[in-house]
Protein backbone atom coordinates (compact mmCIF):
# COMPACT_ATOMS: atom_id res chain seq x y z
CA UNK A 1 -12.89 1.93 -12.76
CA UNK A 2 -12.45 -1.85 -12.61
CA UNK A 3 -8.73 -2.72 -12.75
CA UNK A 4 -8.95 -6.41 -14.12
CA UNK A 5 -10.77 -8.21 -11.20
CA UNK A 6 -12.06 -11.53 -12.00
CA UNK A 7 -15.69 -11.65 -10.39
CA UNK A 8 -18.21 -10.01 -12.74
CA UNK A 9 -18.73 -6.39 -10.49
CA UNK A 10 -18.68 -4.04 -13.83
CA UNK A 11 -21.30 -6.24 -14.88
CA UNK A 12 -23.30 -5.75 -11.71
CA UNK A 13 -22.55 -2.09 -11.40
CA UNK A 14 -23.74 -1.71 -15.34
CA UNK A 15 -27.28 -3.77 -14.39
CA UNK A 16 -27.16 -0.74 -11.70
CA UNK A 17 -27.22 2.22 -13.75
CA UNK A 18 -28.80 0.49 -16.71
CA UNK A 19 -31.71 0.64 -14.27
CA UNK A 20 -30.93 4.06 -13.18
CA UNK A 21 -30.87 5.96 -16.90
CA UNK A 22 -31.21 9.15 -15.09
CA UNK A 23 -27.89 9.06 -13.82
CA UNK A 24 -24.76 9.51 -15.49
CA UNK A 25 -22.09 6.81 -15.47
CA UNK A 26 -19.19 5.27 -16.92
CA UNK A 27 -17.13 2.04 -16.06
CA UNK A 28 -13.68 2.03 -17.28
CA UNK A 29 -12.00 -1.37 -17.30
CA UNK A 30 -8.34 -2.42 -17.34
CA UNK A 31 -7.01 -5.47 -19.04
CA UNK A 32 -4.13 -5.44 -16.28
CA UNK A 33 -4.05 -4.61 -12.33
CA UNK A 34 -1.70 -1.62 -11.90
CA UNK A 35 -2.67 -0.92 -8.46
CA UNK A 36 -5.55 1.21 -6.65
CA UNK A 37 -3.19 4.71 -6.85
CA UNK A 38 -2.71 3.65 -10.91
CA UNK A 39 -6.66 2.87 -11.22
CA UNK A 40 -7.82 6.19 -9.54
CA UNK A 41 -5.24 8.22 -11.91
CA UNK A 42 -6.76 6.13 -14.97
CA UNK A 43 -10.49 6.96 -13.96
CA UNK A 44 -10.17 10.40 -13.32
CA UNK A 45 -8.72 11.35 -16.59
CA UNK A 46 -11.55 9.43 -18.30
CA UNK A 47 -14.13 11.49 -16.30
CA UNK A 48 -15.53 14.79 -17.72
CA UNK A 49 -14.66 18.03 -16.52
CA UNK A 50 -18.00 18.45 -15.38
CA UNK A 51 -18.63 15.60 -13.40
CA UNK A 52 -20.07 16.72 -10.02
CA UNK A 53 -19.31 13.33 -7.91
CA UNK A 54 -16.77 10.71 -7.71
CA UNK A 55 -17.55 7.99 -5.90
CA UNK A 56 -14.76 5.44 -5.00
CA UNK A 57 -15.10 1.93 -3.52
CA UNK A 58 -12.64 -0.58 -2.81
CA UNK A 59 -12.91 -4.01 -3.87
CA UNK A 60 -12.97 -5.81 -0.52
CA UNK A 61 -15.84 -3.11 0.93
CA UNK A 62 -19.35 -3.84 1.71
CA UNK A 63 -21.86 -1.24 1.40
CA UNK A 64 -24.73 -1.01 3.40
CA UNK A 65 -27.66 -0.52 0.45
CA UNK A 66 -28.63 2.83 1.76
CA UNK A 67 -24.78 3.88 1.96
CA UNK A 68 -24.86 5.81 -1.26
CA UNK A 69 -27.79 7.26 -0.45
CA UNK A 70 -26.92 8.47 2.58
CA UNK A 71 -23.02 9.83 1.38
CA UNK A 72 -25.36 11.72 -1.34
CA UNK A 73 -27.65 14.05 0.90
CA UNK A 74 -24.70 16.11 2.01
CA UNK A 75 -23.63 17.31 -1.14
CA UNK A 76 -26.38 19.56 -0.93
CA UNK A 77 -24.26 21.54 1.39
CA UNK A 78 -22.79 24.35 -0.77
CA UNK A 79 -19.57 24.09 1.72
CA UNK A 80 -19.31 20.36 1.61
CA UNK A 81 -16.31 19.28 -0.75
CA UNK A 82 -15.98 15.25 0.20
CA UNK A 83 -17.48 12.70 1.77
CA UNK A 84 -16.41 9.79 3.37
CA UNK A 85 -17.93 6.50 5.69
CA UNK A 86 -16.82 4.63 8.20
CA UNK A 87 -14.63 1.26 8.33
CA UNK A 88 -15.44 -1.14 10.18
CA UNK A 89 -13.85 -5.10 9.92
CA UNK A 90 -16.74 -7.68 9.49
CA UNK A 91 -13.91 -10.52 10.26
CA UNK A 92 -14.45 -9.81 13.94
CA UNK A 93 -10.67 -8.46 14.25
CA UNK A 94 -10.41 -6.61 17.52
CA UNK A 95 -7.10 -5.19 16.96
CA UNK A 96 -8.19 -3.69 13.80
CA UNK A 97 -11.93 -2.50 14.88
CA UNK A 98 -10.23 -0.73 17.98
CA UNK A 99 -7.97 1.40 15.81
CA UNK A 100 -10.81 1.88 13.03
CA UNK A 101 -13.64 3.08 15.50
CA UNK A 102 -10.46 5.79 17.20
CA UNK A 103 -9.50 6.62 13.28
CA UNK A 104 -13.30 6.98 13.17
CA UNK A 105 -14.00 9.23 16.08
CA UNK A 106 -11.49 11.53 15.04
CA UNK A 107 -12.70 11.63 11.22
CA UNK A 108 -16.03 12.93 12.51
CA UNK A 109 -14.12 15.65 15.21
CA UNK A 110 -12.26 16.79 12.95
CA UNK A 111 -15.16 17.17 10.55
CA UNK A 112 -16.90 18.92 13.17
CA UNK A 113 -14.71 21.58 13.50
C-alpha cells in the first residue's frame, strides 16, 4: 500500500519482487493520502483471503536488510500469529530512545510469557 508519497518507493519495492518472482505481491497505490489507519483498511481488502503474511512498514522506517528475513523465520512456529521489531530513533533523541528501548523490553516480556 503506498498512499500517494512522492519519492519513487512502489517503484523500488516492484524492482524487489520483480526480482523475487517466487513470491507473491501486490502494491496498491492511492492517488490521495488518507492517513496510515485509511491505507491499512484499503490494503487489506485488496489482499486475498489466502494471503499468509502481511507485512507493514512505515514510511519514515529503516530496515536493517536482513530485517525481513529475520521477522520471517518465526512464522514457522505453528503458535506464532504476529511479528513485530524493535524502534529505535537514528536522530540520536534520548528522550525518545529511553522510552522506545522500556516499550521494547516489555514487548519482548510480554512475548515471553
Amino acid at each position: 500500500m503506498n498512499s500517494s508519497s512522492s519519492d519513487s518507493i512502489a517503484d523500488m519495492i516492484n524492482e524487489w519482487f520483480r526480482k523475487r518472482s517466487c513470491v507473491k505481491s501486490k502494491i496498491v497505490v492511492e492517488s490521495e493520502r488518507r492517513g496510515k489507519l485509511q491505507a491499512i483498511l484499503r490494503g487489506l481488502n485488496e489482499i486475498s483471503k489466502v494471503t499468509e503474511i502481511i507485512v507493514l512498514i512505515d514510511g519514515d522506517c529503516i530496515q536493517d536488510k536482513e530485517a525481513l528475513r529475520n521477522v520471517l523465520k518465526y512464522f514457522a512456529v505453528p503458535s506464532v500469529g504476529s511479528v513485530t521489531g524493535s524502534i529505535e530513533y537514528i536522530n540520536d533523541n534520548a528522550n525518545y530512545n529511553i522510552y522506545r528501548n522500556f516499550y521494547n523490553k516489555l514487548r519482548i516480556a510480554k512475548s515471553k510469557y
